[in-house]
Protein backbone atom coordinates (compact mmCIF):
# COMPACT_ATOMS: atom_id res chain seq x y z
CA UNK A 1 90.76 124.04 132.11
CA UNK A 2 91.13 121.97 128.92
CA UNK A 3 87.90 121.16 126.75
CA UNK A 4 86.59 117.93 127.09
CA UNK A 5 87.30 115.62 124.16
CA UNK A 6 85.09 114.48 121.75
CA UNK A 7 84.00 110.63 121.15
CA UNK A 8 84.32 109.11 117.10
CA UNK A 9 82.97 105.83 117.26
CA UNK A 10 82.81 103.66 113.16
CA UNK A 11 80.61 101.32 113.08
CA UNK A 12 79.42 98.62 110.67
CA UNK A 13 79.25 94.97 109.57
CA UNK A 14 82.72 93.51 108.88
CA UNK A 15 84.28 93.93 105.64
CA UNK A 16 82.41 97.70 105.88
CA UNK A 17 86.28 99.63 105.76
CA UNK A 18 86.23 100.61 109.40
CA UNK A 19 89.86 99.44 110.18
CA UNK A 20 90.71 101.89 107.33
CA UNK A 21 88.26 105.05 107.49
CA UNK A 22 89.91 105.27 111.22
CA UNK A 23 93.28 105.45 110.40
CA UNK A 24 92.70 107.88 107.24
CA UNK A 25 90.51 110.34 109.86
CA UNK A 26 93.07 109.72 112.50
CA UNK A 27 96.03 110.84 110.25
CA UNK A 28 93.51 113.89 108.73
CA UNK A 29 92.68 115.46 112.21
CA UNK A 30 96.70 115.26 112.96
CA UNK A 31 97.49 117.09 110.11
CA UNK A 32 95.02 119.93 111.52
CA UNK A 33 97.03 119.59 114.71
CA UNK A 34 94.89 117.61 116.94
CA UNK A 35 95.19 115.16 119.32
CA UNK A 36 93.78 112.14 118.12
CA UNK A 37 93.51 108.59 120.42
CA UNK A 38 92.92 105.85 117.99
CA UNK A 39 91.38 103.00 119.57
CA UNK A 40 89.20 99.53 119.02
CA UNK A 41 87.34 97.22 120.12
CA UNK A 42 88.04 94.60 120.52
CA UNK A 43 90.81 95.74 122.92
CA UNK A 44 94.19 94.57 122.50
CA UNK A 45 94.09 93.61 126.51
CA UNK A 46 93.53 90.34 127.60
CA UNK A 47 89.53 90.08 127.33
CA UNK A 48 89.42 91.93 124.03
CA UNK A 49 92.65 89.20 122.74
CA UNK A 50 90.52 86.01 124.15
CA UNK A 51 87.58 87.89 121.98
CA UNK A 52 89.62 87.65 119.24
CA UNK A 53 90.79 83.91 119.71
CA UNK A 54 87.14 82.70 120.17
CA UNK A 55 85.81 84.62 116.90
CA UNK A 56 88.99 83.38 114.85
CA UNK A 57 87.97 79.78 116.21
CA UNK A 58 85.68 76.94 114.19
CA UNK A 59 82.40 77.37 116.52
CA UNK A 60 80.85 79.68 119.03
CA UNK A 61 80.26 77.60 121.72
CA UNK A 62 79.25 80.34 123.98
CA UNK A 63 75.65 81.25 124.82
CA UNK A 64 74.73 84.61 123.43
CA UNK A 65 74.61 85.93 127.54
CA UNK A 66 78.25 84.86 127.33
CA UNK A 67 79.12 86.99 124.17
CA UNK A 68 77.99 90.04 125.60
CA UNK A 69 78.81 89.87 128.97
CA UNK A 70 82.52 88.99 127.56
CA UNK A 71 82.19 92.11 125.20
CA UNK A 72 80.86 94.09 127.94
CA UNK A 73 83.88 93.57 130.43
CA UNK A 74 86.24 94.41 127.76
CA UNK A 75 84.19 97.37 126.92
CA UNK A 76 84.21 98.89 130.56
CA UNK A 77 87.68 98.66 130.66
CA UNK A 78 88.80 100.35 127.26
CA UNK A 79 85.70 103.27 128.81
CA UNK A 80 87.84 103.36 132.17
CA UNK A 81 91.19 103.21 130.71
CA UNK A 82 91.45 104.38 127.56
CA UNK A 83 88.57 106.69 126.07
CA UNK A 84 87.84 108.38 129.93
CA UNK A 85 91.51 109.23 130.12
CA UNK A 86 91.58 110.66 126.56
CA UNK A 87 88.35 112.55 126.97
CA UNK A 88 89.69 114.18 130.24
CA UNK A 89 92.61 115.80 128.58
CA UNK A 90 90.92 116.97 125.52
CA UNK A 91 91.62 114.62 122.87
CA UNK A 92 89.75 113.27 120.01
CA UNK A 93 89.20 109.55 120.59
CA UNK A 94 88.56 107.64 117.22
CA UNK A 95 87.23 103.79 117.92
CA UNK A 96 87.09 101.57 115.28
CA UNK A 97 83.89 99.74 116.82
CA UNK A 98 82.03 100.51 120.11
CA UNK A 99 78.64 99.79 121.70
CA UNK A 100 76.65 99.76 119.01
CA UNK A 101 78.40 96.60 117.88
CA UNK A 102 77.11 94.60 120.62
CA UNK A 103 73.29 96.09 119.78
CA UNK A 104 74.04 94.70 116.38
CA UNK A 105 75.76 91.58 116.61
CA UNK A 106 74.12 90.16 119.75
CA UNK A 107 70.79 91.48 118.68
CA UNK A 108 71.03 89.31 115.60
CA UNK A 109 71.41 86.62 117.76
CA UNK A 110 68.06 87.36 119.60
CA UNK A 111 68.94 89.65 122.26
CA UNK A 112 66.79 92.35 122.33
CA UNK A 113 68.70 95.41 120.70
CA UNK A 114 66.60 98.24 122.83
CA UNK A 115 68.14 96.21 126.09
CA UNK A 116 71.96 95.75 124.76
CA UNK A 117 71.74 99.72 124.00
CA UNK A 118 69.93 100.33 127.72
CA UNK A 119 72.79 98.22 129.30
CA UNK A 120 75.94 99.72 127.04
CA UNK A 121 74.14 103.44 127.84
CA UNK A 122 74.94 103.15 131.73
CA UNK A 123 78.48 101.91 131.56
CA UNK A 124 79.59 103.41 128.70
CA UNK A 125 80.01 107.10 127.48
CA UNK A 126 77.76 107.84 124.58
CA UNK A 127 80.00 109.22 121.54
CA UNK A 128 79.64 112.52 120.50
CA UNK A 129 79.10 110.62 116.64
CA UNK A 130 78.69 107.10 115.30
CA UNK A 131 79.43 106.95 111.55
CA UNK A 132 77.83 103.44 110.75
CA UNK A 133 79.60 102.59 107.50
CA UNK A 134 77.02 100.81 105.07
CA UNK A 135 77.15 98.69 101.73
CA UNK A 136 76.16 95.41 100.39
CA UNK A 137 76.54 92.04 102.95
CA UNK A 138 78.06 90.29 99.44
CA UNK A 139 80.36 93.35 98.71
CA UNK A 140 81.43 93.35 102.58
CA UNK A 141 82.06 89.29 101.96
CA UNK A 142 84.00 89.94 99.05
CA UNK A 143 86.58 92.41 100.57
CA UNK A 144 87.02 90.04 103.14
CA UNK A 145 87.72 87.08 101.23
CA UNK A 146 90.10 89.01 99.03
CA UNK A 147 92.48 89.84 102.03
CA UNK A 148 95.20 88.28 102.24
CA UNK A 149 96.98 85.98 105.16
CA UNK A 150 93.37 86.44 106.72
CA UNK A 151 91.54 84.38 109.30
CA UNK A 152 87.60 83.79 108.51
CA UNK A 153 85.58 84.83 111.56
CA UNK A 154 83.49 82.64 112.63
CA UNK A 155 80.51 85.33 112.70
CA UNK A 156 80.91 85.71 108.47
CA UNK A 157 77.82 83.78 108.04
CA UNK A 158 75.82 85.61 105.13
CA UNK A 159 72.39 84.95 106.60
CA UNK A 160 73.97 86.48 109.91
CA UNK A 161 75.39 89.29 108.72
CA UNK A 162 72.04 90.31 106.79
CA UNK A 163 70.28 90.46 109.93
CA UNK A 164 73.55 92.19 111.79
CA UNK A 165 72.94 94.82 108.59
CA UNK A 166 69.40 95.26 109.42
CA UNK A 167 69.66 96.29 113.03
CA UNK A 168 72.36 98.75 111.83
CA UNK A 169 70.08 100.68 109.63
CA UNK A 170 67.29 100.71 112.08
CA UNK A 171 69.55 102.75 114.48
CA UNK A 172 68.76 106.29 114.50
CA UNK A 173 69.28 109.30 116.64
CA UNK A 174 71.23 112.80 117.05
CA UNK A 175 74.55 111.70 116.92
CA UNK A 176 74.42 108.85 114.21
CA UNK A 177 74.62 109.23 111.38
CA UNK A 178 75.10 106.52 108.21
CA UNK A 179 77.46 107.20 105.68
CA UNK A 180 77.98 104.56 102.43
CA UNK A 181 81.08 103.07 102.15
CA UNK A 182 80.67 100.92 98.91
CA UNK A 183 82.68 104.24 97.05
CA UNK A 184 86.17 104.35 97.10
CA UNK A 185 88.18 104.40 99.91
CA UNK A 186 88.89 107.97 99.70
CA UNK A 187 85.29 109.36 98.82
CA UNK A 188 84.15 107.73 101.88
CA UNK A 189 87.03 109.63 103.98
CA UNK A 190 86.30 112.81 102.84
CA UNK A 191 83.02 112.17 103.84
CA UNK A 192 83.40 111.18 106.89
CA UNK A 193 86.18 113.54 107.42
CA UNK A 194 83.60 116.31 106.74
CA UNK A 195 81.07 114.77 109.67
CA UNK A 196 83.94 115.18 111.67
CA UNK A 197 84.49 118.59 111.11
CA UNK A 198 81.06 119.43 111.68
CA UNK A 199 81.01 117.28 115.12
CA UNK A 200 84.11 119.00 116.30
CA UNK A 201 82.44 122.90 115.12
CA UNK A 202 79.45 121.60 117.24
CA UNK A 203 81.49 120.88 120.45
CA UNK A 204 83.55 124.35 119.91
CA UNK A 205 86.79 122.46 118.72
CA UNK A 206 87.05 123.94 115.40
């Protein structure tokens, strides 16, 4: 009977290098001959693509109920479909943001972030690490504004994200662990690369 997989999930505030640091560690756990599922949120399905449109439009003119429960549905189908699958035949699932997104972003809203956790924890599998990549809100805000052909988010509000930073550093617990990402892009990797490695010894896949 094959091992059961083991759960990556990056988190952080945009701008943080996620998109990035998951394809690097994807590509480095290949090369050891694994078999890696890279994966996001949001999805590329239909709720996770009408995410996307409502973030990449001028207002957010749904309630912060709305926001989650839409993140939530699109969660518990990339759980049911994607990472569930992935975990059952062994593989190493990378996503490149998961629950502790919604604790974040919603909870700087004014949702309580203890409750968003509680209500992600039942539905959701729990990863076997969260990397939550850290660094400056202004030096997140100036990555993004130097991409190119890039839509603004509607969520890159300063004042926002300071509070979104907050609730990330107040998250704590065996299998997080922060990592900073203000370095260059390949310090961070072979940092996180080596958190991995340890994860993976831990579970008996190394």
């Amino acid at each position: 009977m094959a091992k059961r997989g083991v759960l990556v999930a990056l988190e952080g505030v945009d701008g943080c290098g996620k998109s990035t640091q998951a394809g690097l560690l994807a590509t480095a756990l290949r090369e050891r001959g694994l078999e890696v599922v890279l994966t996001c949120e949001p999805t590329d399905g239909p709720l996770g693509r009408q995410i996307r449109e409502y973030f990449q439009g001028p207002t957010r003119y749904l309630s912060v109920k709305e926001e989650l429960n839409l993140f939530m549905a699109d969660r518990r189908e990339h759980v049911e479909e994607v990472i569930n699958p992935a975990l059952a035949e062994g593989k190493i699932v990378i996503t490149d943001r998961y629950y502790y997104s919604s604790v974040a972003y919603q909870g700087a809203l004014g949702l309580d972030p203890d409750r968003i956790l509680a209500q992600n924890e039942v539905m959701a599998v729990r990863p076997d690490l969260a990397v939550i990549l850290t660094l400056p809100v202004t030096m997140a805000l100036a990555r993004l504004s130097g991409t190119p052909q890039r839509v603004r988010q509607v969520s890159e509000d300063p004042a926002y994200l300071e509070r979104v930073a907050l609730i990330y550093a107040s998250l704590k617990g065996p299998h997080l662990r922060h990592l900073d990402a203000s370095g260059p892009p390949e310090a961070v990797q072979v940092a996180l690369l080596h958190l991995t490695l340890e994860c993976l010894e831990a579970a008996g896949r190394q």
